[in-house]
C-alpha atoms as a PDB file:
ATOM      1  CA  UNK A   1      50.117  15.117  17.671  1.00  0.00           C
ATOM      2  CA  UNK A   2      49.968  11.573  19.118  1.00  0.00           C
ATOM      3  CA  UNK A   3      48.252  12.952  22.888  1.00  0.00           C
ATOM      4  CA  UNK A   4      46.500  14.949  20.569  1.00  0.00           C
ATOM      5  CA  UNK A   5      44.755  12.002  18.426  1.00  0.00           C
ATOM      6  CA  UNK A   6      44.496  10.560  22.202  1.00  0.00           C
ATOM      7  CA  UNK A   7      41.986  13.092  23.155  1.00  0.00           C
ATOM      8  CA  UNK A   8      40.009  12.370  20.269  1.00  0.00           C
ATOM      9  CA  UNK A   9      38.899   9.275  21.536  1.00  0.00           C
ATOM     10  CA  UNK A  10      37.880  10.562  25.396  1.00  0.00           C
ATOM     11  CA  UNK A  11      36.017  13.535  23.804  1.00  0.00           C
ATOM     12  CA  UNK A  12      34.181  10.830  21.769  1.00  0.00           C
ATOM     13  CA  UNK A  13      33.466   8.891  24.903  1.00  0.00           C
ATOM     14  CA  UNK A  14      32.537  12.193  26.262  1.00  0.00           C
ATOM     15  CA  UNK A  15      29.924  13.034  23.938  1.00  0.00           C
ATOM     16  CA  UNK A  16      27.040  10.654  24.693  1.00  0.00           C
ATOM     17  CA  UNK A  17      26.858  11.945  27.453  1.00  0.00           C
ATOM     18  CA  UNK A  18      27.520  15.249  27.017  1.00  0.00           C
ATOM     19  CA  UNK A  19      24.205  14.947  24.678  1.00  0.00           C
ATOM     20  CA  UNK A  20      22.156  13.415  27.355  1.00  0.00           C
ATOM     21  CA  UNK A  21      22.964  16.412  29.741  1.00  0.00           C
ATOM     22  CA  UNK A  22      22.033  18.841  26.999  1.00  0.00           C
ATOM     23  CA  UNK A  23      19.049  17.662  26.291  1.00  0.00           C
ATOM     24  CA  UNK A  24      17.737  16.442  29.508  1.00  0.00           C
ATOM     25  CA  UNK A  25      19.007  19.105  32.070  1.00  0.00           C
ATOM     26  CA  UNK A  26      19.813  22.328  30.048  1.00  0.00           C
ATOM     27  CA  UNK A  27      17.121  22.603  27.115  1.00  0.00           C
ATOM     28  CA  UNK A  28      14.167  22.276  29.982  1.00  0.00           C
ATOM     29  CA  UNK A  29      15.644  24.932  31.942  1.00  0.00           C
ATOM     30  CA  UNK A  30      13.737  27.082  29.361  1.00  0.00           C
ATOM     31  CA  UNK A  31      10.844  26.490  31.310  1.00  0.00           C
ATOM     32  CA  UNK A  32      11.454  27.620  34.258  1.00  0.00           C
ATOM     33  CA  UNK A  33      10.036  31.261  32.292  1.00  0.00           C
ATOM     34  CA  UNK A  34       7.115  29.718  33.769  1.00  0.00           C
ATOM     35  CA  UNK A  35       7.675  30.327  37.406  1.00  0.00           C
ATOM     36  CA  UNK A  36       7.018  34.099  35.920  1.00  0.00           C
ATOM     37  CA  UNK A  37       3.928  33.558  34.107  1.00  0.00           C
ATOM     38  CA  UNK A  38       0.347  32.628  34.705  1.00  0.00           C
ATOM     39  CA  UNK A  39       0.810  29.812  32.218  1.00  0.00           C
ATOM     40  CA  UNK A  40      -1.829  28.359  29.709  1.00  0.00           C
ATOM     41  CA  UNK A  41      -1.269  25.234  27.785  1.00  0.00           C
ATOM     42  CA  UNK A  42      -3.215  26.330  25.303  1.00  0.00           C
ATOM     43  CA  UNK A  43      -1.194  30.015  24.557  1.00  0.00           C
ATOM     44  CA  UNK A  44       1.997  28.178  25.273  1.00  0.00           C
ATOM     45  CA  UNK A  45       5.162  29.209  27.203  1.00  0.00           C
ATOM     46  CA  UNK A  46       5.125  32.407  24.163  1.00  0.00           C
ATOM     47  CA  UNK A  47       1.964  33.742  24.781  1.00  0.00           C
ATOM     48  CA  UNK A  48       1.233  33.387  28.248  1.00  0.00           C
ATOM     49  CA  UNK A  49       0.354  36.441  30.200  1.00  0.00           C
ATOM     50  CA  UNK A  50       3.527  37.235  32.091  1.00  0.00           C
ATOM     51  CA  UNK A  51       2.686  38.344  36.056  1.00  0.00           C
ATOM     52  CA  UNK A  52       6.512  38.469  37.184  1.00  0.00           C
ATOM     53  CA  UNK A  53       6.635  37.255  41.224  1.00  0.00           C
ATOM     54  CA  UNK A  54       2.876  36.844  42.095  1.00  0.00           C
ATOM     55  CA  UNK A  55       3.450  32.872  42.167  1.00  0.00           C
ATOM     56  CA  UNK A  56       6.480  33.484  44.576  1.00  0.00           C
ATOM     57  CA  UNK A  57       4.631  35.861  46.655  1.00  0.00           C
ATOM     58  CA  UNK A  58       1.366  33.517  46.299  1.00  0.00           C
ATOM     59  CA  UNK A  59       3.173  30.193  47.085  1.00  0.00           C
ATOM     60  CA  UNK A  60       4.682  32.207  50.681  1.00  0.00           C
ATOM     61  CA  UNK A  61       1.530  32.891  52.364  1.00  0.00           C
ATOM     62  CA  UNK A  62       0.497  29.010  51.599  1.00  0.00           C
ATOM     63  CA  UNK A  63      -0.039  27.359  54.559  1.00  0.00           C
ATOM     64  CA  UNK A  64       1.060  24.301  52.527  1.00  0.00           C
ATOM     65  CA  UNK A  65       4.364  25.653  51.883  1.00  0.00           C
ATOM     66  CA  UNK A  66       5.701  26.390  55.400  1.00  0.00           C
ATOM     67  CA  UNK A  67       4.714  22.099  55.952  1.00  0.00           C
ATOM     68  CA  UNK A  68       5.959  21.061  53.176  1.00  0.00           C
ATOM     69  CA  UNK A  69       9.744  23.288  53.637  1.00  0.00           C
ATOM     70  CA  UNK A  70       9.673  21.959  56.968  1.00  0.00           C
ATOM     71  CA  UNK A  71       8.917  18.173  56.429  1.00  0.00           C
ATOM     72  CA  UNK A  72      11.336  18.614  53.742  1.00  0.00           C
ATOM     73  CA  UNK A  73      14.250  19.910  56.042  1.00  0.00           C
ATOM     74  CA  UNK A  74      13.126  17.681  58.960  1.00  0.00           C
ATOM     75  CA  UNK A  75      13.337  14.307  57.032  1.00  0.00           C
ATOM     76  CA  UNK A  76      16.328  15.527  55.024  1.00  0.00           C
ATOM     77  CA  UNK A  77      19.110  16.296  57.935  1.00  0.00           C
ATOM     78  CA  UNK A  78      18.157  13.385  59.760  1.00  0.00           C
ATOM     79  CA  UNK A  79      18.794  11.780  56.456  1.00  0.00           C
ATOM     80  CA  UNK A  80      22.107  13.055  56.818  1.00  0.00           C
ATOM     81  CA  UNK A  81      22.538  12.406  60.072  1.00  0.00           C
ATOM     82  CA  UNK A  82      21.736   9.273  60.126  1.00  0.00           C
ATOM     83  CA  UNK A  83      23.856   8.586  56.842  1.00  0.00           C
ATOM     84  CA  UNK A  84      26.874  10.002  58.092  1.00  0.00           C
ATOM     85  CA  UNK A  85      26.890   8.296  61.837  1.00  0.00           C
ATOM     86  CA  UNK A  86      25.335   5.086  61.139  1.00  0.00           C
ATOM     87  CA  UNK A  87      28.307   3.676  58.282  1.00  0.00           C
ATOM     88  CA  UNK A  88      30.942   4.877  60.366  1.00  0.00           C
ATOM     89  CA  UNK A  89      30.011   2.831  63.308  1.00  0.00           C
ATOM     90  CA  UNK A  90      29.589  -0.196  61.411  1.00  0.00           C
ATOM     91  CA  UNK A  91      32.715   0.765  59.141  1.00  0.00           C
ATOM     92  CA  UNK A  92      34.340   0.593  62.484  1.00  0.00           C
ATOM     93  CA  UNK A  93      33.078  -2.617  64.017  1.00  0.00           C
ATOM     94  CA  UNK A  94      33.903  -4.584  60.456  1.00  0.00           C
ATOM     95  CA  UNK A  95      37.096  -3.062  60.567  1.00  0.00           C
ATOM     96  CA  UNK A  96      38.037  -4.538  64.047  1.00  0.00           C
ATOM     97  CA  UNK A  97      36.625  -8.319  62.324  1.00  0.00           C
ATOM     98  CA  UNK A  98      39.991 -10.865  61.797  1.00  0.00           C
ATOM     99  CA  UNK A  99      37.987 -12.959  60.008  1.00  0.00           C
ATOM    100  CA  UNK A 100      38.298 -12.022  56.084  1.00  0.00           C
ATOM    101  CA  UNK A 101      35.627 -14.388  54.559  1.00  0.00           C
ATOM    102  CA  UNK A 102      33.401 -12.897  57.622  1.00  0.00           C
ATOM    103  CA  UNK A 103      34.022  -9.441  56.882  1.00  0.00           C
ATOM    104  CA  UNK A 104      33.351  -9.663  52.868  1.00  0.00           C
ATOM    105  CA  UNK A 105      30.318 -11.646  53.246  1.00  0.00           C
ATOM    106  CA  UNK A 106      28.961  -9.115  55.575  1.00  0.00           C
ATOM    107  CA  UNK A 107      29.852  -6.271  53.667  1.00  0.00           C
ATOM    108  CA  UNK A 108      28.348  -8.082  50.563  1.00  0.00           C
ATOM    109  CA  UNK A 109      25.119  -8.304  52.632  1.00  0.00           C
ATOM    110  CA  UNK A 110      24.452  -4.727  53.729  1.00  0.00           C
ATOM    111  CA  UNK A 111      25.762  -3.695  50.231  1.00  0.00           C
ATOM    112  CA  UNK A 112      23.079  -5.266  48.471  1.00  0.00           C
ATOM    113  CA  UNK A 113      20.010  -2.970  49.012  1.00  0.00           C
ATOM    114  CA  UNK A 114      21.744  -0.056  47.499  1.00  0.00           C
ATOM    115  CA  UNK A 115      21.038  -1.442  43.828  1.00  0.00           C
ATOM    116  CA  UNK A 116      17.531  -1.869  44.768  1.00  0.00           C
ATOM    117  CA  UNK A 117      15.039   0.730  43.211  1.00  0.00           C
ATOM    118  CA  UNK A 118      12.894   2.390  45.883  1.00  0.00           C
ATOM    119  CA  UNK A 119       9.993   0.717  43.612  1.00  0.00           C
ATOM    120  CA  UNK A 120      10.928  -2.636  44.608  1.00  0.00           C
ATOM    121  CA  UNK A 121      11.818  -1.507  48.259  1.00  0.00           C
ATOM    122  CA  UNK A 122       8.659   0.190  48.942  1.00  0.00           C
ATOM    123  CA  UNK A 123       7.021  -3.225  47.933  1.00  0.00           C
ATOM    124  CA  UNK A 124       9.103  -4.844  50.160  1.00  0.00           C
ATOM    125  CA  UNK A 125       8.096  -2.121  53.246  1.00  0.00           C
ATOM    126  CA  UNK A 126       4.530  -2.189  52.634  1.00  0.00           C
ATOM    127  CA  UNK A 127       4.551  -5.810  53.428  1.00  0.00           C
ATOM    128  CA  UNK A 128       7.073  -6.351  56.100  1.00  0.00           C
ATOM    129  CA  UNK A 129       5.017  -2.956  58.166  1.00  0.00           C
ATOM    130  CA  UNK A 130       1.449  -4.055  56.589  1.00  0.00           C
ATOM    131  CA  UNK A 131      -1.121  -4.416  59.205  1.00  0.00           C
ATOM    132  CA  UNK A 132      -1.005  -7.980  59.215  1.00  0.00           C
ATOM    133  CA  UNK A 133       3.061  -8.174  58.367  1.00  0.00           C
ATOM    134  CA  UNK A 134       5.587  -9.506  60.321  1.00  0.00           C
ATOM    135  CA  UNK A 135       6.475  -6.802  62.416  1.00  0.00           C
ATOM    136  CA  UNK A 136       2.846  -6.717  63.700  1.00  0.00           C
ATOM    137  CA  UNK A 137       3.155 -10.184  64.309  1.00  0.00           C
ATOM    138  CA  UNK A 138       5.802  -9.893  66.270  1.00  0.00           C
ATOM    139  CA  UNK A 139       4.017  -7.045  68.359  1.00  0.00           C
ATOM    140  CA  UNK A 140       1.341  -9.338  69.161  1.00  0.00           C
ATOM    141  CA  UNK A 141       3.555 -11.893  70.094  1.00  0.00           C
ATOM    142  CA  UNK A 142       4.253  -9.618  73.138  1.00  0.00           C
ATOM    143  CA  UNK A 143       0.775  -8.446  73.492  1.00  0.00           C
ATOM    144  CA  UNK A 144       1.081  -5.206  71.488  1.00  0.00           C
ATOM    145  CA  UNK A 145      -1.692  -4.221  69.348  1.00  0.00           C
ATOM    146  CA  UNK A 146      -1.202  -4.337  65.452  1.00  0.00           C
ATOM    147  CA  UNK A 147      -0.358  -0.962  63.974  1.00  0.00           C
ATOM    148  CA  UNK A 148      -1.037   0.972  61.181  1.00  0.00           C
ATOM    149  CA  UNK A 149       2.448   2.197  60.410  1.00  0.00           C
ATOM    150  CA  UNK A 150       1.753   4.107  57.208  1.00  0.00           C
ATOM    151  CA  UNK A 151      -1.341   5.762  58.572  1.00  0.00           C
ATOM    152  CA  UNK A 152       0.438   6.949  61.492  1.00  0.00           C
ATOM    153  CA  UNK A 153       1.910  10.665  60.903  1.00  0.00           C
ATOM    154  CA  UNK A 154       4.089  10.342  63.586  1.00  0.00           C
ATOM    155  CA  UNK A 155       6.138   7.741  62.752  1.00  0.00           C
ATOM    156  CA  UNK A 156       6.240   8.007  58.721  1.00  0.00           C
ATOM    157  CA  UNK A 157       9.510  11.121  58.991  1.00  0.00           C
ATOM    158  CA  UNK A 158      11.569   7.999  61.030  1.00  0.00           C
ATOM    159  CA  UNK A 159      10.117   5.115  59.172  1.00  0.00           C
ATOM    160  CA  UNK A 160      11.569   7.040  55.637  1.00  0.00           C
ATOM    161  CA  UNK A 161      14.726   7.980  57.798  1.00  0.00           C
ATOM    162  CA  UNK A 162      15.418   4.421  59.690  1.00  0.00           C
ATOM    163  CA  UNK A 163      14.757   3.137  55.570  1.00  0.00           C
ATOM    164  CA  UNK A 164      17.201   5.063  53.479  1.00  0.00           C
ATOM    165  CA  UNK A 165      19.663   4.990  56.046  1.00  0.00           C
ATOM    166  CA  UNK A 166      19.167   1.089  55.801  1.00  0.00           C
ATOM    167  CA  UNK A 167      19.167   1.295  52.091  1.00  0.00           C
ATOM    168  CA  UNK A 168      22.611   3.301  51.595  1.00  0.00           C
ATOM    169  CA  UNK A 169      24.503   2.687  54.965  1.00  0.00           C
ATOM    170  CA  UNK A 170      26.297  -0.147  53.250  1.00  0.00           C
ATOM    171  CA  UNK A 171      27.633   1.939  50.148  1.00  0.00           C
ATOM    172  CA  UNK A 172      28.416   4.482  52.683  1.00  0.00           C
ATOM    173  CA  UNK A 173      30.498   1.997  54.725  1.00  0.00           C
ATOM    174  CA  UNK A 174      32.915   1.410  51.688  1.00  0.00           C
ATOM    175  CA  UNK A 175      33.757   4.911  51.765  1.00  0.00           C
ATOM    176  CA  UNK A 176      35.216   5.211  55.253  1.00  0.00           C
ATOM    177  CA  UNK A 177      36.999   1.011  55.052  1.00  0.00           C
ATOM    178  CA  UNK A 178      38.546   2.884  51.982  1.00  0.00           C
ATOM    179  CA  UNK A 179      39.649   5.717  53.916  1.00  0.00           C
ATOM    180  CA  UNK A 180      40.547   3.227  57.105  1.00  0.00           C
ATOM    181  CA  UNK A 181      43.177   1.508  54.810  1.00  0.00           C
ATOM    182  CA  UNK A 182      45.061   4.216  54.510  1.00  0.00           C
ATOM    183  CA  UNK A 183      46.272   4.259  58.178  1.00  0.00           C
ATOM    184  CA  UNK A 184      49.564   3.260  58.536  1.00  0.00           C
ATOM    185  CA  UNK A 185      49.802   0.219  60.531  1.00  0.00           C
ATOM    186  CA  UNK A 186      52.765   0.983  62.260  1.00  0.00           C
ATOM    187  CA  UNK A 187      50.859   3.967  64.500  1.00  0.00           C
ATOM    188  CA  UNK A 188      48.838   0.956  65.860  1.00  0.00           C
ATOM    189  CA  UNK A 189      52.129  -1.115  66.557  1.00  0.00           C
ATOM    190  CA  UNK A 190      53.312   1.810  68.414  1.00  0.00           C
ATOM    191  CA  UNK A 191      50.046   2.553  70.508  1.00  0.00           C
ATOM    192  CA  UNK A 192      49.836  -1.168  70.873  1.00  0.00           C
ATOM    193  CA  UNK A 193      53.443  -1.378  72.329  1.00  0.00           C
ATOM    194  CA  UNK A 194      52.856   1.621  74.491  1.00  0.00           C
ATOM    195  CA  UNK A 195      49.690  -0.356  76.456  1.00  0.00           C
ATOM    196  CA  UNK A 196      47.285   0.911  74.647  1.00  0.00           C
ATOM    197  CA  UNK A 197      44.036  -0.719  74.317  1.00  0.00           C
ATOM    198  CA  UNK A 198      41.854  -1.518  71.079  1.00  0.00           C
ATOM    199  CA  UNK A 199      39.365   0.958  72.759  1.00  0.00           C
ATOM    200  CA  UNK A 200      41.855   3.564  72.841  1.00  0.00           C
ATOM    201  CA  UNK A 201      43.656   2.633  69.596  1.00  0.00           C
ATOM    202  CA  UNK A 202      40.324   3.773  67.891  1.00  0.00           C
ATOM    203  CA  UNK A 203      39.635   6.492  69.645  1.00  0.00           C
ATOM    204  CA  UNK A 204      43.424   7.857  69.242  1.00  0.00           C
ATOM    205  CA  UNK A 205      44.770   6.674  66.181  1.00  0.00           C
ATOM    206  CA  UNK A 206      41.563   5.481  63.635  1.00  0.00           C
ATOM    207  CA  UNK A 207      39.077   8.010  64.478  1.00  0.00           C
ATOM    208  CA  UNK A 208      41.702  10.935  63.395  1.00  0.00           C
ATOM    209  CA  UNK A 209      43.177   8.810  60.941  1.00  0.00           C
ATOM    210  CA  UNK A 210      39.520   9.532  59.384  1.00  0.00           C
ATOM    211  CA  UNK A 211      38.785  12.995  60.262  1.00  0.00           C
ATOM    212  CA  UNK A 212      39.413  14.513  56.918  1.00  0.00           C
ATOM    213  CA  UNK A 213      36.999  11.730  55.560  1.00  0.00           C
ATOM    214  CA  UNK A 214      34.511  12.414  57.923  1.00  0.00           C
ATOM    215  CA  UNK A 215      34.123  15.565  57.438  1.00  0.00           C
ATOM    216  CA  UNK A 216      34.520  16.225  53.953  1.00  0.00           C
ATOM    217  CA  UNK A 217      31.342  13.908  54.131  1.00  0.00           C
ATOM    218  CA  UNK A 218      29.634  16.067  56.350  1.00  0.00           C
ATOM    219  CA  UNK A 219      30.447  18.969  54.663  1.00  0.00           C
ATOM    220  CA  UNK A 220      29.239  17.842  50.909  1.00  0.00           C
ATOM    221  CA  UNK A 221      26.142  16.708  52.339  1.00  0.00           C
ATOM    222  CA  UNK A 222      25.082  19.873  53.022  1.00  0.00           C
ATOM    223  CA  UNK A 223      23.780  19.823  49.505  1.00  0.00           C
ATOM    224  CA  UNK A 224      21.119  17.949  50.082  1.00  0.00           C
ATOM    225  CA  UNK A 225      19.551  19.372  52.402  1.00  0.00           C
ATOM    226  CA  UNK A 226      16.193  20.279  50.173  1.00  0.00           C
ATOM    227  CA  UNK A 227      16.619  16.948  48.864  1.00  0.00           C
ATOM    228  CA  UNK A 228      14.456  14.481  51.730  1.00  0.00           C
ATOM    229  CA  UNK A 229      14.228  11.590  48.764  1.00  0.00           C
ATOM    230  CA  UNK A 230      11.114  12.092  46.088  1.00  0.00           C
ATOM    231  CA  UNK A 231      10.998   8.550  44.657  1.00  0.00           C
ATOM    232  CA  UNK A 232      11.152   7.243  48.191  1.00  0.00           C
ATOM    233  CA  UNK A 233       8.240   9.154  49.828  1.00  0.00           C
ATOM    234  CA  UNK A 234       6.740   9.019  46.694  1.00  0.00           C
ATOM    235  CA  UNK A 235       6.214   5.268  46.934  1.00  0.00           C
ATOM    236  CA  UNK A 236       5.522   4.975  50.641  1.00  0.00           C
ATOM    237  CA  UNK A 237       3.386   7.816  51.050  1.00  0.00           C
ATOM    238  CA  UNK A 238      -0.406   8.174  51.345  1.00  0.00           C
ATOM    239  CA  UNK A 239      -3.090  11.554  51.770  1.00  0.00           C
ATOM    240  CA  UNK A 240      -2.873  10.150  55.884  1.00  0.00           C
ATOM    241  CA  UNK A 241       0.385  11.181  56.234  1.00  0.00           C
ATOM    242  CA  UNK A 242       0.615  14.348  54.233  1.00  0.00           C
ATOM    243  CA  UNK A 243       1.252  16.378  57.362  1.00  0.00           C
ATOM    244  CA  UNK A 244       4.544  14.920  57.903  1.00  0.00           C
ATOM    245  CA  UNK A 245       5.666  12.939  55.081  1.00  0.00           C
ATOM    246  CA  UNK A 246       4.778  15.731  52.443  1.00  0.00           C
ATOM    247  CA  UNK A 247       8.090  17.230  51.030  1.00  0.00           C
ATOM    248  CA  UNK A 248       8.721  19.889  48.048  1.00  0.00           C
ATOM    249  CA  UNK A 249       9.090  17.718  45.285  1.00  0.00           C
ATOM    250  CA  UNK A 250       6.030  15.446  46.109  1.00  0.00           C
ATOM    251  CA  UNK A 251       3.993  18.584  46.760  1.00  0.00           C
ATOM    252  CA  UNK A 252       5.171  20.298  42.906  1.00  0.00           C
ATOM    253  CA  UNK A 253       4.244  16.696  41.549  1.00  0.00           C
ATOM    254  CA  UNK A 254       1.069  17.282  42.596  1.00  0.00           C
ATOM    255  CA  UNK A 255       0.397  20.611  41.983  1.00  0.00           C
ATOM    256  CA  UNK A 256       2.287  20.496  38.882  1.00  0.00           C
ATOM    257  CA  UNK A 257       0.709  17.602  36.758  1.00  0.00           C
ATOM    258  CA  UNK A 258      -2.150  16.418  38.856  1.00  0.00           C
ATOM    259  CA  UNK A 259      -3.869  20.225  39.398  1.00  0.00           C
ATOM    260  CA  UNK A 260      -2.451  21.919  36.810  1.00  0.00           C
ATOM    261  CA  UNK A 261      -0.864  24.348  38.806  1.00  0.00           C
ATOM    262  CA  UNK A 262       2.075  24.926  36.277  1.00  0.00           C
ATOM    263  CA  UNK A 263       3.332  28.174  36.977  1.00  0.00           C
ATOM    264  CA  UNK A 264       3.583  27.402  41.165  1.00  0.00           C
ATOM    265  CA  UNK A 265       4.586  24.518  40.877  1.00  0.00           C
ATOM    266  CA  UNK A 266       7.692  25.785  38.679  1.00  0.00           C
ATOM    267  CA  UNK A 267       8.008  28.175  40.835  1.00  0.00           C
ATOM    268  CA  UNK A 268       8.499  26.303  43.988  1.00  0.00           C
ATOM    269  CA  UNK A 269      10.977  23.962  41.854  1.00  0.00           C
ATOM    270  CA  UNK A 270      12.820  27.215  40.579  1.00  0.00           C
ATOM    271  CA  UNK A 271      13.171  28.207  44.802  1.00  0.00           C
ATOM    272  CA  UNK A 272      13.976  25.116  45.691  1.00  0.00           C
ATOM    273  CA  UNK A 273      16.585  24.473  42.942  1.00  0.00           C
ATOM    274  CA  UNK A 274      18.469  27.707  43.226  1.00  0.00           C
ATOM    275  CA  UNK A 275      18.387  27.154  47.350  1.00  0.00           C
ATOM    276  CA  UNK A 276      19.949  24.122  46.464  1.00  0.00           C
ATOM    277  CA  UNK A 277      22.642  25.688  44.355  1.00  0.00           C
ATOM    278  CA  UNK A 278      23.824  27.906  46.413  1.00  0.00           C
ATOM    279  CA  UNK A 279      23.856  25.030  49.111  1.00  0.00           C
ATOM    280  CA  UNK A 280      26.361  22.969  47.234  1.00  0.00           C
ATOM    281  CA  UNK A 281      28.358  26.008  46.623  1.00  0.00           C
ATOM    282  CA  UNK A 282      28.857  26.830  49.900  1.00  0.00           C
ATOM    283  CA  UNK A 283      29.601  23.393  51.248  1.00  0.00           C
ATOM    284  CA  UNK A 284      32.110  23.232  48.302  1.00  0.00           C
ATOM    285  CA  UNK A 285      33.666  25.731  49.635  1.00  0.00           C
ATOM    286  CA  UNK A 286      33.757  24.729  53.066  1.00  0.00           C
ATOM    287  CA  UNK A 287      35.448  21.100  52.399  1.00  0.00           C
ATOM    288  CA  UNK A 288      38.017  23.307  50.417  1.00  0.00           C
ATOM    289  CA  UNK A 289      38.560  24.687  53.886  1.00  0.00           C
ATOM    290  CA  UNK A 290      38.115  22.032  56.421  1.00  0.00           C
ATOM    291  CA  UNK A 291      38.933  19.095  54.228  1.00  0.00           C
ATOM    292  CA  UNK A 292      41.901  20.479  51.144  1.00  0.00           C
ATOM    293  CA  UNK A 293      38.869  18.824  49.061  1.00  0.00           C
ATOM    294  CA  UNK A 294      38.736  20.882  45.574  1.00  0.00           C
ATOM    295  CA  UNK A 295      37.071  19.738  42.168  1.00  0.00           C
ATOM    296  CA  UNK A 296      38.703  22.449  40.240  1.00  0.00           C
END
C-alpha cells in the first residue's frame, strides 16, 4: 500500500504533462482528415467535399515537391553527418587535455550556443555574413570581393549545415566524454606499458571503447532524416535561395497559412510525418541490433 501511495505522487507529476501532449499533439491529429478533402474554411473540416488522394497524387507531379524532398534530405544527412563526426573529434581532443580548469572552460564555451534560440542566432548570422560584416571584411583584407552569402544558392545548404553543427556540436560532445569515462583506465596502463603510443592508444583502446556509443548515435539519427531544421531555415532564409534552402516544412508553412492551400499542405505534412514514423521505427530497431539499445 505504501509503493502504492508512492505512485500517486509520480502519476501526479505525470499529468501536466500528460495534458500538454493530449492537447497539443493528439487532439490536432484530427485534422489531418484534411489531407483527404478539398477543404473550405467556411464548410469546416464536417462539410468539406471529401476527394480522397487527389492532393497526394496532385502534390507528386509538383515540380516543387521533388526540390523541396531533395533540399530536405540533402541538408538533413549532412546535418547528421556533420553532427555525428564533428563532437567526436573534439570529444576526443578535450579528452587528451591534462589541464582540468582548461578542459571545463572550453567545454563551457562550445556548450553555450545550444540554449540559444535559432531567433537570436539567425540575428547573430545575418550580421557576422552581412555584406558589410566581418567575414567580408576579412575577405577584403586579402583582396576578395564582399559576398552576398544569403543570396547565394550555393552556399546557403553548407552555411545552415556548418551552423547547426556549430550550434549543437557542444551538447553532442557531452555525450561521447560521458561515454569516454567509462573506459577503464587500466586498458590504457596496459597499452601504455606495452609501447604503445597516445596515437595508437586511441585508435585501439578509446575509439572501441566508444563504438556502441557511436553507433547507437548513428543509428537513432536516422529519424531525422525529413527533419533539415524548420525554425532554422526559417529564419535565415529568403525567396533567393528557395532552390536550395527550401525544405518540407518551410514549403507547407507557406502553402499552408500564407496561400491557403490547406488540404496540400496537410497532406505533404501527413507524408512527411508518417515517412518519419516509420524512420524512427526502423532505426529503433536497428540500435536494438547493433547497439543492445531498447526503450521498452
Amino acid at each position: 500500500m505504501r509503493n502504492r501511495s508512492f505512485e500517486k505522487h509520480y502519476y501526479l507529476m505525470l499529468l501536466p504533462g500528460l495534458i500538454w501532449l493530449v492537447l497539443f499533439n493528439i487532439v490536432p491529429m484530427s485534422g489531418i482528415v484534411m489531407a483527404f478533402q478539398d477543404f473550405n474554411p467556411g464548410a469546416g473540416i464536417w462539410k468539406s467535399e471529401w476527394i480522397g488522394l487527389e492532393n497526394f497524387e496532385y502534390m507528386f507531379v509538383l515540380s516543387d515537391s521533388k526540390t523541396v524532398l531533395f533540399n530536405t534530405i540533402y541538408i538533413a544527412v549532412l546535418k547528421i553527418i556533420g553532427n555525428l563526426i564533428v563532437p567526436l573529434v573534439f570529444a576526443l581532443m578535450l579528452n587528451e587535455l591534462r589541464l582540468q580548469i582548461v578542459k571545463r572552460w572550453v567545454q563551457t564555451i562550445v556548450y553555450l550556443p545550444h540554449f540559444l534560440s535559432w531567433v537570436i542566432l539567425s540575428g547573430i548570422l545575418l550580421d557576422v555574413f552581412a555584406f558589410k560584416g566581418p567575414i567580408n571584411s576579412v575577405l577584403g583584407a586579402f583582396g576578395v570581393e564582399p559576398v552576398l552569402f544569403f543570396a547565394r544558392a550555393d552556399l546557403f545548404p553548407y552555411i545552415i549545415v556548418g551552423s547547426d553543427v556549430w550550434k549543437e556540436f557542444g551538447f553532442n560532445t557531452i555525450i561521447y566524454l560521458a561515454a569516454l569515462t567509462s573506459i577503464n583506465p587500466a586498458l590504457y596502463e596496459a597499452a601504455a606499458i606495452d609501447g604503445a603510443t597516445r596515437m595508437k592508444r586511441l585508435w585501439h583502446v578509446t575509439l572501441p571503447g566508444i563504438t556502441t556509443t557511436i553507433v547507437l548515435l548513428a543509428v537513432l539519427s536516422l529519424g531525422n532524416v525529413l527533419n533539415a531544421g524548420f525554425d532554422q531555415i526559417f529564419n535565415l532564409y529568403n525567396p533567393l535561395v528557395y532552390s536550395s534552402g527550401d525544405i518540407i516544412d518551410t514549403w507547407v508553412y507557406r502553402a499552408g497559412l500564407l496561400n491557403l492551400q490547406f488540404s496540400l499542405a496537410t497532406a505533404m505534412g501527413l507524408l512527411k510525418s508518417v515517412v518519419s514514423f516509420i524512420l524512427i521505427v526502423v532505426s529503433y530497431m536497428l540500435a536494438s541490433k547493433f547497439a543492445n539499445y531498447r526503450i521498452f
